[in-house]
C-alpha atoms as a PDB file:
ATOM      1  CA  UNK A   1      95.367 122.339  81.528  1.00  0.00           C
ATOM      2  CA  UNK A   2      93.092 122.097  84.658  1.00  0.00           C
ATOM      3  CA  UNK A   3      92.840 118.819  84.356  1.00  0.00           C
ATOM      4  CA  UNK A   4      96.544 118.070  84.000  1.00  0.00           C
ATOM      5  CA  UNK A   5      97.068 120.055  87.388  1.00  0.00           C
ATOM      6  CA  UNK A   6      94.109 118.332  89.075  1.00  0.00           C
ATOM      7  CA  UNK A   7      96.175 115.267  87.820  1.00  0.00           C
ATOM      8  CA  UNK A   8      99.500 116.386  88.698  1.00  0.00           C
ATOM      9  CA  UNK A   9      98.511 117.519  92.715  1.00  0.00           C
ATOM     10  CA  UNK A  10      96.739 114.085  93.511  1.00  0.00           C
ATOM     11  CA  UNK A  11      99.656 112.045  92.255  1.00  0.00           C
ATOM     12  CA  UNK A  12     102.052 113.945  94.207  1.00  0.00           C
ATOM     13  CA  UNK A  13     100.115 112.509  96.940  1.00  0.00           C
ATOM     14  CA  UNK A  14     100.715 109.167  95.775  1.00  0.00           C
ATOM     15  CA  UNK A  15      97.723 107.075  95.960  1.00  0.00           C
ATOM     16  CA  UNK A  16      99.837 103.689  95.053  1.00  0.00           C
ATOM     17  CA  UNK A  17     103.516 102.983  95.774  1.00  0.00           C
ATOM     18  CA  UNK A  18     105.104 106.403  95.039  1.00  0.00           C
ATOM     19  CA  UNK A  19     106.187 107.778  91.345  1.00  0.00           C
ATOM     20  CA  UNK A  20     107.884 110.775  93.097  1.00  0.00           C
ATOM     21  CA  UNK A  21     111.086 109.567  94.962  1.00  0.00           C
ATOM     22  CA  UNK A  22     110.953 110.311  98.868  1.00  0.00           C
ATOM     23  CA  UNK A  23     113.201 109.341 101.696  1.00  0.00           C
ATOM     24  CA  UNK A  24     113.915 105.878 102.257  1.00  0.00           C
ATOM     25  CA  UNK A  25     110.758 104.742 100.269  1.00  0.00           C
ATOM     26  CA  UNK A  26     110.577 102.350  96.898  1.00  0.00           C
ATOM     27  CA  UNK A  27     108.739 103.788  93.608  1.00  0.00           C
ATOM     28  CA  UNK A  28     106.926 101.696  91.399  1.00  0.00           C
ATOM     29  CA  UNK A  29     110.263 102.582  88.866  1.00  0.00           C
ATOM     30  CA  UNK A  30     111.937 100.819  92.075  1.00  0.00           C
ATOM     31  CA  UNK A  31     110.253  98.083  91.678  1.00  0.00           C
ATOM     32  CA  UNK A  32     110.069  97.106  88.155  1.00  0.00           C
ATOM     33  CA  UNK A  33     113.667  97.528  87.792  1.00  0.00           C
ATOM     34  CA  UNK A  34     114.429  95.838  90.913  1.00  0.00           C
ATOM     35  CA  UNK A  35     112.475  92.863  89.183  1.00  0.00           C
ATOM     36  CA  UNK A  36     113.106  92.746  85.944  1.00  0.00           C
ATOM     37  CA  UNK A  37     116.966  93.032  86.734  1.00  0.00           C
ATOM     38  CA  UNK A  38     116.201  89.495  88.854  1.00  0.00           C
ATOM     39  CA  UNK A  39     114.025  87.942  86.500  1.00  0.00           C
ATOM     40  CA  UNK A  40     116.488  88.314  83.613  1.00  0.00           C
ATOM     41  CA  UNK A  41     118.913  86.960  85.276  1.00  0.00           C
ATOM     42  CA  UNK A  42     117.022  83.764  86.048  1.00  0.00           C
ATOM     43  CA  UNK A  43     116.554  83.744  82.508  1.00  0.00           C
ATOM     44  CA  UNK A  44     120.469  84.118  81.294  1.00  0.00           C
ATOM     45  CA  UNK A  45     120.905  80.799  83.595  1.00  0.00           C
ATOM     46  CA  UNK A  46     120.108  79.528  80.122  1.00  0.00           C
ATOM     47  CA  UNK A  47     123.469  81.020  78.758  1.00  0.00           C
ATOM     48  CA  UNK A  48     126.612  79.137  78.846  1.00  0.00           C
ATOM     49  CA  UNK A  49     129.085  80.328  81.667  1.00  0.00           C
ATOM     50  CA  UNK A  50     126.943  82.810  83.140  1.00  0.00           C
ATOM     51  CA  UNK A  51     127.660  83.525  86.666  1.00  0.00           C
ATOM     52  CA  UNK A  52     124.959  86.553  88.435  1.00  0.00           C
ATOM     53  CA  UNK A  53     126.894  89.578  89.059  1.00  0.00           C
ATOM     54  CA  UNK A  54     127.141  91.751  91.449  1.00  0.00           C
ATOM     55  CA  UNK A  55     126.098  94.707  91.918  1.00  0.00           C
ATOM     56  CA  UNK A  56     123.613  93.433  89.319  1.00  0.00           C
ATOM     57  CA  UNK A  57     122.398  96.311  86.811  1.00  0.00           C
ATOM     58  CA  UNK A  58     121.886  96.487  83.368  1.00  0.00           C
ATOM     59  CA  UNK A  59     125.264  96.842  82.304  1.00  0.00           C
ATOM     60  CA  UNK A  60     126.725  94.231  83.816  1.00  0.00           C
ATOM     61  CA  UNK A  61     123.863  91.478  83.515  1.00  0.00           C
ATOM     62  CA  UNK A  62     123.930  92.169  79.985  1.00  0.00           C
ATOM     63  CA  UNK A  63     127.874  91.495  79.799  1.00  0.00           C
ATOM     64  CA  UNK A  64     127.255  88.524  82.406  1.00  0.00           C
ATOM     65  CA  UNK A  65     124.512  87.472  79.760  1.00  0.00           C
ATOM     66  CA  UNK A  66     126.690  87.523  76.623  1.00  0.00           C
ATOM     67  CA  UNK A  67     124.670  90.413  75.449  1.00  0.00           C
ATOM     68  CA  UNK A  68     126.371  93.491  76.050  1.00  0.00           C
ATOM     69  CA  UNK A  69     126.121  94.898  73.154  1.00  0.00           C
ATOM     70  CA  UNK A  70     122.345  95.809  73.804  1.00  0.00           C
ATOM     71  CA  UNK A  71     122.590  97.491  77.184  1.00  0.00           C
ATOM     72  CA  UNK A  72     121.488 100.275  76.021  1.00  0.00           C
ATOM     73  CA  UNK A  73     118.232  98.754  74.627  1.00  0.00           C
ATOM     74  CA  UNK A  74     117.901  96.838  77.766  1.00  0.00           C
ATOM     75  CA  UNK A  75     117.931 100.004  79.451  1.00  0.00           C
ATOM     76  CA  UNK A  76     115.108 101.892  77.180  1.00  0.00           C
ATOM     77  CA  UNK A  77     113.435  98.511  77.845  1.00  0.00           C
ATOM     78  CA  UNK A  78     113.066  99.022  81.587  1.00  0.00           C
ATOM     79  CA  UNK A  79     112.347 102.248  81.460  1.00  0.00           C
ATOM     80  CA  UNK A  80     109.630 102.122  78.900  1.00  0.00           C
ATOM     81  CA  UNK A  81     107.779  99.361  81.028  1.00  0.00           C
ATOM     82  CA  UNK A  82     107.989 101.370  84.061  1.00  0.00           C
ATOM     83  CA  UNK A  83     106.593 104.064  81.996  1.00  0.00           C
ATOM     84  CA  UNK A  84     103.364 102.596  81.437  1.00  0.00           C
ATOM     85  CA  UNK A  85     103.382 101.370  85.103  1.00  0.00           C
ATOM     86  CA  UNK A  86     103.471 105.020  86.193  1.00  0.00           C
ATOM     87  CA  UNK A  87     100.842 105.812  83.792  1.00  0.00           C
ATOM     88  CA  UNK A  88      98.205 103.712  84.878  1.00  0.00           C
ATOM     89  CA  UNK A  89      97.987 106.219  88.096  1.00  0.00           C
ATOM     90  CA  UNK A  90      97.173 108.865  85.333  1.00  0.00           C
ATOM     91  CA  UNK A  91      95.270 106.540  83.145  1.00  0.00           C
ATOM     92  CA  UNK A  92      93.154 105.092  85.503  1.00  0.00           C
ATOM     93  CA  UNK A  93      93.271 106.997  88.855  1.00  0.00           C
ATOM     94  CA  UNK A  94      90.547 106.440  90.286  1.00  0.00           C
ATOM     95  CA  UNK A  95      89.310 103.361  89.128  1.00  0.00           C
ATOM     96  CA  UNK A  96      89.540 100.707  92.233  1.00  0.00           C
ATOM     97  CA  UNK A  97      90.134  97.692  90.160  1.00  0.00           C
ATOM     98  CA  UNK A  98      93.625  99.086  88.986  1.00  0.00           C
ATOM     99  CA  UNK A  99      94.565  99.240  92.668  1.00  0.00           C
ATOM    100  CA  UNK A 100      92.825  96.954  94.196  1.00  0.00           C
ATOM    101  CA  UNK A 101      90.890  99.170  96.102  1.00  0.00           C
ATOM    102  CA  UNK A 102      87.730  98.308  97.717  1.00  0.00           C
ATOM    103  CA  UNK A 103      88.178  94.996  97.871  1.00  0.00           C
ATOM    104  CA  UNK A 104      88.167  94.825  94.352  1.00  0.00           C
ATOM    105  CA  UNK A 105      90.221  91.652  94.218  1.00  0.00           C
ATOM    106  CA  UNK A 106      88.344  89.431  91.805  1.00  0.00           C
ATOM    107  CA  UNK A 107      88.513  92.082  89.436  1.00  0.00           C
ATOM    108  CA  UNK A 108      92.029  93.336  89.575  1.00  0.00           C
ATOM    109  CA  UNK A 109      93.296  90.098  89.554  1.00  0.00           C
ATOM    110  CA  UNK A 110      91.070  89.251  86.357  1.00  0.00           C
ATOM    111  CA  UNK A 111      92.954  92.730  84.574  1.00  0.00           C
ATOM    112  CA  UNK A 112      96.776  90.595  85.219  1.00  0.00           C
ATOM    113  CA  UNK A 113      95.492  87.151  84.029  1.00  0.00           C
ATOM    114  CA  UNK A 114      93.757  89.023  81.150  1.00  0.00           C
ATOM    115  CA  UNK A 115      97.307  90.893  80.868  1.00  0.00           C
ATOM    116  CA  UNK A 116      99.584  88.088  81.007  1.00  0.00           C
ATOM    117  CA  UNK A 117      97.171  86.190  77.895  1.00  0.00           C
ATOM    118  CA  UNK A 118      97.538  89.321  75.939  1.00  0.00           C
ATOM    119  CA  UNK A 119     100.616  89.685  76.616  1.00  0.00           C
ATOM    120  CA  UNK A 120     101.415  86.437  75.031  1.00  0.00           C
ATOM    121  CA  UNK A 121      99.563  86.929  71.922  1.00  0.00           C
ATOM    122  CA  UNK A 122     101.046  90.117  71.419  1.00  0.00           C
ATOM    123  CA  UNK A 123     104.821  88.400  71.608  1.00  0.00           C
ATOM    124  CA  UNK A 124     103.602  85.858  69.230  1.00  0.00           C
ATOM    125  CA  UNK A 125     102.481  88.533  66.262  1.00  0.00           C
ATOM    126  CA  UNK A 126     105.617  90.035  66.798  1.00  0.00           C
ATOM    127  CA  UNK A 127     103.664  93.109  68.427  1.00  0.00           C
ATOM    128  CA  UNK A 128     106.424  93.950  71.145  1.00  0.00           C
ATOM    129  CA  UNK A 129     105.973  97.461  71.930  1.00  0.00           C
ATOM    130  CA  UNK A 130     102.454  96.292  72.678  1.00  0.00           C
ATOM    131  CA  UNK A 131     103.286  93.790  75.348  1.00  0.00           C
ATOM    132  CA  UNK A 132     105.773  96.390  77.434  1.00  0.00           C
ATOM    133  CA  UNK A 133     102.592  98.615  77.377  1.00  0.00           C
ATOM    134  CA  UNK A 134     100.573  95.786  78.757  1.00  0.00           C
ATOM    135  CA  UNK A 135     103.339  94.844  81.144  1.00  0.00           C
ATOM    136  CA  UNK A 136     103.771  98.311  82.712  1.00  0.00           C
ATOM    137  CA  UNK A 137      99.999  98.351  83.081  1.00  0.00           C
ATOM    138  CA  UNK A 138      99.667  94.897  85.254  1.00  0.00           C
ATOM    139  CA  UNK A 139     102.439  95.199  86.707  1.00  0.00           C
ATOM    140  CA  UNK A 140     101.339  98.673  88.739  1.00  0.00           C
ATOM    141  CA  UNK A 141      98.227  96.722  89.638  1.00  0.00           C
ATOM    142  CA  UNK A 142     100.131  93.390  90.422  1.00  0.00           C
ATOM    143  CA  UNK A 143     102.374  95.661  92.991  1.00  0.00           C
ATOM    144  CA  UNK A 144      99.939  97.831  94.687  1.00  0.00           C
ATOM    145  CA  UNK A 145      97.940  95.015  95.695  1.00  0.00           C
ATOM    146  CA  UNK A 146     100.411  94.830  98.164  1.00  0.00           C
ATOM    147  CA  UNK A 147     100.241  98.638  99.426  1.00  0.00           C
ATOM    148  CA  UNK A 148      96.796  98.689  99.656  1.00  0.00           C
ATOM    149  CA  UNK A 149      95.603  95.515 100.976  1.00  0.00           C
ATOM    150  CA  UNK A 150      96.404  93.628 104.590  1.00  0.00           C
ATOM    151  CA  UNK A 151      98.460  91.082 103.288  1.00  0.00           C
ATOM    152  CA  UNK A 152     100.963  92.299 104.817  1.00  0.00           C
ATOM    153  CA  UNK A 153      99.694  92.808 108.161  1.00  0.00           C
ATOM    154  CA  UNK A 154      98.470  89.375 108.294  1.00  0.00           C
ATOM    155  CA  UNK A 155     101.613  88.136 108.854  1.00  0.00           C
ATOM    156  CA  UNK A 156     102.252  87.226 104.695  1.00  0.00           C
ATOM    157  CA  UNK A 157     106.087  87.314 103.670  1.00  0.00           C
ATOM    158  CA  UNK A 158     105.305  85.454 100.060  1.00  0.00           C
ATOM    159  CA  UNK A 159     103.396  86.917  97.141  1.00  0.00           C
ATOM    160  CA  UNK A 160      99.645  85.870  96.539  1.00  0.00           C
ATOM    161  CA  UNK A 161      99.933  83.656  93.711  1.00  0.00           C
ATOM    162  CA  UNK A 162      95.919  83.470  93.361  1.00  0.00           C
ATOM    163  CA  UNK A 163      96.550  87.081  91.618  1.00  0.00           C
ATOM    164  CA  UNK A 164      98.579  85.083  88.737  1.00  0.00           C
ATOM    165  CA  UNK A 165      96.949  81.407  88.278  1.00  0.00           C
ATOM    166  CA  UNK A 166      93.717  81.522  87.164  1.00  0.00           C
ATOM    167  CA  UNK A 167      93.312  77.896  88.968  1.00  0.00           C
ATOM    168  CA  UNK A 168      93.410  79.238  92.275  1.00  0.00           C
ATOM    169  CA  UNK A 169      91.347  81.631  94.524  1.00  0.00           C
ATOM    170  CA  UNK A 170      91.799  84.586  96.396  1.00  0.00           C
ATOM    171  CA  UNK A 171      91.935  83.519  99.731  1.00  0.00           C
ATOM    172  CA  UNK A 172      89.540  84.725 102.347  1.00  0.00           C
ATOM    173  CA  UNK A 173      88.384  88.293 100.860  1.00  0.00           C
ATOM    174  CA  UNK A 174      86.118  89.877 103.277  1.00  0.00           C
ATOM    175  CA  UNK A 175      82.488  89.873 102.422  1.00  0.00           C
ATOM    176  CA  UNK A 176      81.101  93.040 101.142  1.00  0.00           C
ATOM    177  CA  UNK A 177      78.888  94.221 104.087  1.00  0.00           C
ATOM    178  CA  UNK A 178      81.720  93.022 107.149  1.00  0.00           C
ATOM    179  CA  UNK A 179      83.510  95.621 108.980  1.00  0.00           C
ATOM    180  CA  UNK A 180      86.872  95.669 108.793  1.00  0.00           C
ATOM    181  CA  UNK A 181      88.322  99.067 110.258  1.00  0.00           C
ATOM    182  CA  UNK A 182      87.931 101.711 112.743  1.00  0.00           C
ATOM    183  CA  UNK A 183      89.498 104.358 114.287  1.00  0.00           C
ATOM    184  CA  UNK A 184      89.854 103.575 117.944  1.00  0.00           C
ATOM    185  CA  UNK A 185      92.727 105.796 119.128  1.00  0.00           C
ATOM    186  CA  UNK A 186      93.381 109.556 118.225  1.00  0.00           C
ATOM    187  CA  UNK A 187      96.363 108.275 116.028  1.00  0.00           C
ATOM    188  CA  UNK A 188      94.280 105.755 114.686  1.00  0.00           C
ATOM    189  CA  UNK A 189      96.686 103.037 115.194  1.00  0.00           C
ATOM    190  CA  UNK A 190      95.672  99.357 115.456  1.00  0.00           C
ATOM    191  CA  UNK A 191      92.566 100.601 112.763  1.00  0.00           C
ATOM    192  CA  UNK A 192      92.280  97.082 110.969  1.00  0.00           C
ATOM    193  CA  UNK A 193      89.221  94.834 113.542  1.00  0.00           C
ATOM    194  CA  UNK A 194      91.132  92.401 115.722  1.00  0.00           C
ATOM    195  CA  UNK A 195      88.775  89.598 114.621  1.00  0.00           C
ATOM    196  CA  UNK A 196      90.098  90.739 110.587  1.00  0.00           C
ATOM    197  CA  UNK A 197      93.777  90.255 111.946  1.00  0.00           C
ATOM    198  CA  UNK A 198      92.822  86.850 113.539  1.00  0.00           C
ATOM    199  CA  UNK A 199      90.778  85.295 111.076  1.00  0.00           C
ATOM    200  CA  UNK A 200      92.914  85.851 108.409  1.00  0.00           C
ATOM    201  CA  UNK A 201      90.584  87.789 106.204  1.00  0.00           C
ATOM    202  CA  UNK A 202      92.278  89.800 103.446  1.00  0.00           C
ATOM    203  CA  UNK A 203      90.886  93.522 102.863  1.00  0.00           C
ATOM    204  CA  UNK A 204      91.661  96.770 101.397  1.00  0.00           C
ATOM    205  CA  UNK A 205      91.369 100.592 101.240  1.00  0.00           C
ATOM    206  CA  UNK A 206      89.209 102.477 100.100  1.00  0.00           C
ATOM    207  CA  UNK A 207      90.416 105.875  97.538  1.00  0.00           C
ATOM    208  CA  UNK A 208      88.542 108.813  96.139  1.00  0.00           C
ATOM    209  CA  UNK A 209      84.943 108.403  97.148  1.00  0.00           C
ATOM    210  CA  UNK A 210      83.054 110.475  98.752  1.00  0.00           C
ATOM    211  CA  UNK A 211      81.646 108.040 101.023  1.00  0.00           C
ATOM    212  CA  UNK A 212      82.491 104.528 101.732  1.00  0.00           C
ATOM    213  CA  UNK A 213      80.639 101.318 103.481  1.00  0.00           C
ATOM    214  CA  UNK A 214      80.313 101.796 106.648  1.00  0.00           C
ATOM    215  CA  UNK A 215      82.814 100.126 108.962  1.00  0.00           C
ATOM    216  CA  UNK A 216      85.259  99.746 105.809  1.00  0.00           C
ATOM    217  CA  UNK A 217      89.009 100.340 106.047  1.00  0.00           C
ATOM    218  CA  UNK A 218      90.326 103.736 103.901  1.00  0.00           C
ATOM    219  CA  UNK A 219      93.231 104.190 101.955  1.00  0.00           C
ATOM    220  CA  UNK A 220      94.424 107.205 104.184  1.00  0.00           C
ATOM    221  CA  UNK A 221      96.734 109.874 102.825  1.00  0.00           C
ATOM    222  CA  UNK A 222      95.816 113.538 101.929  1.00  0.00           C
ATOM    223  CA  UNK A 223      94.679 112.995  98.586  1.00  0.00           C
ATOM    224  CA  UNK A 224      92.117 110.588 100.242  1.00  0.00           C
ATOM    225  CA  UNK A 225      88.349 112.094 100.622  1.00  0.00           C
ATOM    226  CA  UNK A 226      87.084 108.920 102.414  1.00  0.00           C
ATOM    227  CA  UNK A 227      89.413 109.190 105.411  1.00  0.00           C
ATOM    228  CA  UNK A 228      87.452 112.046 106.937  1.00  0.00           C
ATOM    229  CA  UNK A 229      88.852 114.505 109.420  1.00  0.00           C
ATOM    230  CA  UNK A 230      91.531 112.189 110.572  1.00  0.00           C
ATOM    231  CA  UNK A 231      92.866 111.541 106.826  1.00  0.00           C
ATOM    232  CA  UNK A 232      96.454 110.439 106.724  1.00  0.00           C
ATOM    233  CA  UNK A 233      95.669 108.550 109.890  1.00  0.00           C
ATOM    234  CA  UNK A 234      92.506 106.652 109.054  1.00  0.00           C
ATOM    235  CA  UNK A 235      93.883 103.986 106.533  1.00  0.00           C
ATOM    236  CA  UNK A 236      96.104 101.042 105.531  1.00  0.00           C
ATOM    237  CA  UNK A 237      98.110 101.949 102.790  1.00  0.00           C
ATOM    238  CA  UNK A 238     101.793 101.730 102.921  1.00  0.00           C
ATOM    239  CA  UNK A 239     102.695 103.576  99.765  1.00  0.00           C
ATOM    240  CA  UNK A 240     105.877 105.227 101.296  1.00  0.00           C
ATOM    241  CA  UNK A 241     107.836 104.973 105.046  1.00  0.00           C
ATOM    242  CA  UNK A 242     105.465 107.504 106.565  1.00  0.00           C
ATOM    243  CA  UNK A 243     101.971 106.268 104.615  1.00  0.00           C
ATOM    244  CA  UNK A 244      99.589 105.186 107.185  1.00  0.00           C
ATOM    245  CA  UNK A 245     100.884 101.979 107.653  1.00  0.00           C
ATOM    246  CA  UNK A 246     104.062 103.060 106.730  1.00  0.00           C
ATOM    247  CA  UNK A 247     106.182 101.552 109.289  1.00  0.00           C
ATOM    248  CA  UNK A 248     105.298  97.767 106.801  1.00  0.00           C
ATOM    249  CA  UNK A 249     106.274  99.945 103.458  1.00  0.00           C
ATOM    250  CA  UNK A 250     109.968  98.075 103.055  1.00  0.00           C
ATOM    251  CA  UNK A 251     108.185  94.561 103.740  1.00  0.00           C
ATOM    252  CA  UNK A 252     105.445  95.600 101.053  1.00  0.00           C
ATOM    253  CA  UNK A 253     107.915  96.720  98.619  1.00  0.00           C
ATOM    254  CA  UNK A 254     109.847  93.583  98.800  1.00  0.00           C
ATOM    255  CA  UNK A 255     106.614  91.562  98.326  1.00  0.00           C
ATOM    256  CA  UNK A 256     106.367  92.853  95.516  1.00  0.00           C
ATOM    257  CA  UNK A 257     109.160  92.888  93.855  1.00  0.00           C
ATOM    258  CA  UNK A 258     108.969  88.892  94.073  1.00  0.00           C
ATOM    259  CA  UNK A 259     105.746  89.239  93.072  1.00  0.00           C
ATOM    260  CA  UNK A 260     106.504  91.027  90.010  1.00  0.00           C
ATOM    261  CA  UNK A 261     109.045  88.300  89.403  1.00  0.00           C
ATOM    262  CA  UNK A 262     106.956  85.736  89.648  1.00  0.00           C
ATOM    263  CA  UNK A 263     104.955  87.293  86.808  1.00  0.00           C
ATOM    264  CA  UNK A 264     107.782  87.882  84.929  1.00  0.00           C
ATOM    265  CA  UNK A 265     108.803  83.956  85.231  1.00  0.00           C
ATOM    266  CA  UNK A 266     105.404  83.396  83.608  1.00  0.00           C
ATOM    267  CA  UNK A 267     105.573  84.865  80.723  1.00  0.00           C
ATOM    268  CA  UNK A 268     109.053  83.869  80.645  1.00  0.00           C
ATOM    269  CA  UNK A 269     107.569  79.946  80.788  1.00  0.00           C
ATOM    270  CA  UNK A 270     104.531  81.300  78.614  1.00  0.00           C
ATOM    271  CA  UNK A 271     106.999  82.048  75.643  1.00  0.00           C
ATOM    272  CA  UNK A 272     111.038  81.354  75.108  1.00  0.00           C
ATOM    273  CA  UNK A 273     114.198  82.775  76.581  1.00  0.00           C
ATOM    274  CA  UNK A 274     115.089  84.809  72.931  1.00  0.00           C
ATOM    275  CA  UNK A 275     111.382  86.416  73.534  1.00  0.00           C
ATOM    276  CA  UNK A 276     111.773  87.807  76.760  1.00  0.00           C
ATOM    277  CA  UNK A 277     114.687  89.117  76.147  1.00  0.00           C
ATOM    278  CA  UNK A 278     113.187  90.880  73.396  1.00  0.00           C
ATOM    279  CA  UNK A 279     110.086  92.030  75.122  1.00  0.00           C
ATOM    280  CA  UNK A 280     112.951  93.221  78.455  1.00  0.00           C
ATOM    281  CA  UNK A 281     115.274  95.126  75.416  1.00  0.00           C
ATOM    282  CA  UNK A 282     118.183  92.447  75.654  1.00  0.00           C
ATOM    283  CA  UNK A 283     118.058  92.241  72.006  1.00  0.00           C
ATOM    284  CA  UNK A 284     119.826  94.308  68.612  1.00  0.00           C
ATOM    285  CA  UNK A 285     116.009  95.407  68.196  1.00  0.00           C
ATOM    286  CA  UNK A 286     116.048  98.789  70.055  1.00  0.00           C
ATOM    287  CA  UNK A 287     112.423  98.927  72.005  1.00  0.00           C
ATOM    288  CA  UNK A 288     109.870 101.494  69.653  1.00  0.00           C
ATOM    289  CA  UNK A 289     106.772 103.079  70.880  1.00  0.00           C
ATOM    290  CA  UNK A 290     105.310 106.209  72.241  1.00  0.00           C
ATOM    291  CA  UNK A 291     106.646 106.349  76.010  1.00  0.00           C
ATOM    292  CA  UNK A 292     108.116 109.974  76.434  1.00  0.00           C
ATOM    293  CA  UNK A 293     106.679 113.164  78.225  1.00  0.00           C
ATOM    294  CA  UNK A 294     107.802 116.415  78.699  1.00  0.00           C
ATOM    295  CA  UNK A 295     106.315 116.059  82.166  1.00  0.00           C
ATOM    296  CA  UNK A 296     109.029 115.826  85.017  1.00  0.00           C
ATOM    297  CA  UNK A 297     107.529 113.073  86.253  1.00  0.00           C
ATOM    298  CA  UNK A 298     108.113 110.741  84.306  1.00  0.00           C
ATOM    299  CA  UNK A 299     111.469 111.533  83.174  1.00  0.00           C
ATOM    300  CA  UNK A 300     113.035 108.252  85.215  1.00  0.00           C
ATOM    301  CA  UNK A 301     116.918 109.454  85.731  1.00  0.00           C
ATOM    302  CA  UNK A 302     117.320 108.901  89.380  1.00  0.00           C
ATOM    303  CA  UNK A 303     119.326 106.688  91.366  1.00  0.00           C
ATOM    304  CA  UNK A 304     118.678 103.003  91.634  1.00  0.00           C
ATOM    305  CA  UNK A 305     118.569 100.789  94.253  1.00  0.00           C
ATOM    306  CA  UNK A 306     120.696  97.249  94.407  1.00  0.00           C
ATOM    307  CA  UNK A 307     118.478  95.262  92.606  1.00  0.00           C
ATOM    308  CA  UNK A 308     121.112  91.962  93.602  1.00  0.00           C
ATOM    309  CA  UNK A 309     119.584  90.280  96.620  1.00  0.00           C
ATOM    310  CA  UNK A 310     118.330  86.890  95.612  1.00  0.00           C
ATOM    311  CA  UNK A 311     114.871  86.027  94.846  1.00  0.00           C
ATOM    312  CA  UNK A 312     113.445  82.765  95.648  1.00  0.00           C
ATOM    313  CA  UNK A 313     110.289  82.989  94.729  1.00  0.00           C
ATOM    314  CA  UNK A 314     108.548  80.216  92.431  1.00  0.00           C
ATOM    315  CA  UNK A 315     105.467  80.403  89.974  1.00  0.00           C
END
């Protein structure tokens, strides 16, 4: 039971793009709606006389798609893959990889190619309720690459496709003893080095240790033990509109949402329409698997935002 509480109070911190809802700010559930509801669409292109709808959700893509008889599948679909994207903050807290923390950027991006292979196999033995698990998973570490990193305040309005082809590399990571932060005002603002912003060197926060490099930029928040004194000041994440960077949250979130699609299209491409809309719950075969809690948060009833913008984003 400790533990579980120990759990429960540092997630209600939010050390990745939020699980609780608050204010204005997008959830990880946001997210992986958001994109699934886009990329599914791309994908009933394939069906005679479909026209997007609007407001798209999952009833009415699934009429739109000629497959409304399985809205309700479609909907135990989403919600189990954001399940297991929630659960990798209680899986795998502190473990920097998951989040790309700490620069860990080689190695988170290895866990998502790793999880879009698996992925595949696990579609092609039939092993469905497999693949959401793995989806959820790489998909919360696809999307807070873009919370806790600089991407977005070097001036990037696309996703990083080096975190989804194997072929390419991750461009310009800082090297492991360069400074990249400091504090140089009492509200800490302007923290990420001038020359970081200039040179166009990617970086990230660092979570949960009890001390990092010297010179190195923290996550920030109050769940955060490497931010010091200063604490929800001293970092770079922009998990929610009033993170530390919080003011870039909406243009993070929407990063990575076409991020997420972009994965989505992959394993799309990787497989067939009919098995991705099996894997998403467009399908008679209601989704199985072990996905609910008796735990609040995860119980995923909330409102949804309009998931109906386009996407333009390409793999």
């Amino acid at each position: 039971m400790r533990r579980i509480l120990l759990l429960w109070s540092l997630l209600i911190v939010a050390q990745a793009f939020l699980i609780l809802r608050k204010g204005n700010s997008k959830t990880h559930q946001d997210i992986t709606r958001i994109a699934i509801l886009r990329a599914t669409a791309k994908v009933c292109e394939c069906v005679e006389g479909f026209t997007k709808p609007k407001p798209l959700d999952t009833e009415t893509l699934a009429r739109s798609c000629k497959k409304d008889a399985f809205t309700k599948n479609f909907e135990t679909g989403i919600k189990m893959i954001s399940y297991y994207n929630v659960k990798t903050d209680v899986d795998h807290l502190l473990e920097a990889k998951y989040h790309f923390h700490a620069e860990k950027f080689v190695d988170g991006k290895m866990l998502i190619i790793k999880g879009v292979e698996d992925i595949t196999k696990d579609i092609r033995k039939n092993k469905f309720a497999d693949a959401r698990k793995k989806l959820g998973k790489i998909l919360h570490t696809l999307q807070d690459f873009y919370s806790h990193s600089n991407w977005i305040e070097l001036g990037n309005t696309k996703p990083c496709t080096a975190l989804i082809n194997s072929e390419e590399n991750i461009p310009n990571p800082a090297k492991p003893n360069q400074e990249t932060c400091e504090c140089p005002t009492k509200n800490c603002e302007g923290n990420i080095l001038k020359n970081i912003i200039d040179e166009n060197i990617l970086t990230s926060g660092y979570f949960g240790i009890k001390k990092k490099p010297k010179g190195k930029c923290s996550h920030g928040g109050p769940g955060d033990i490497t931010a010091g004194l200063t604490k929800s000041l001293d970092g770079i994440n922009k998990d929610a509109s009033d993170s530390s960077h919080g003011s870039l949250h909406n243009k993070a979130a929407d990063v990575a949402i076409d991020a997420s699609v972009q994965l989505l299209e992959k394993i799309w491409k990787n497989n067939n329409e009919a098995n991705f809309f099996r894997l998403m719950g467009l399908h008679m075969e209601k989704p199985t698997g072990e996905w609910k809690t008796r735990f609040s948060l995860f119980k995923l009833k909330s409102r949804y935002p309009d998931a109906t913008k386009d996407s333009d984003v390409e793999v």
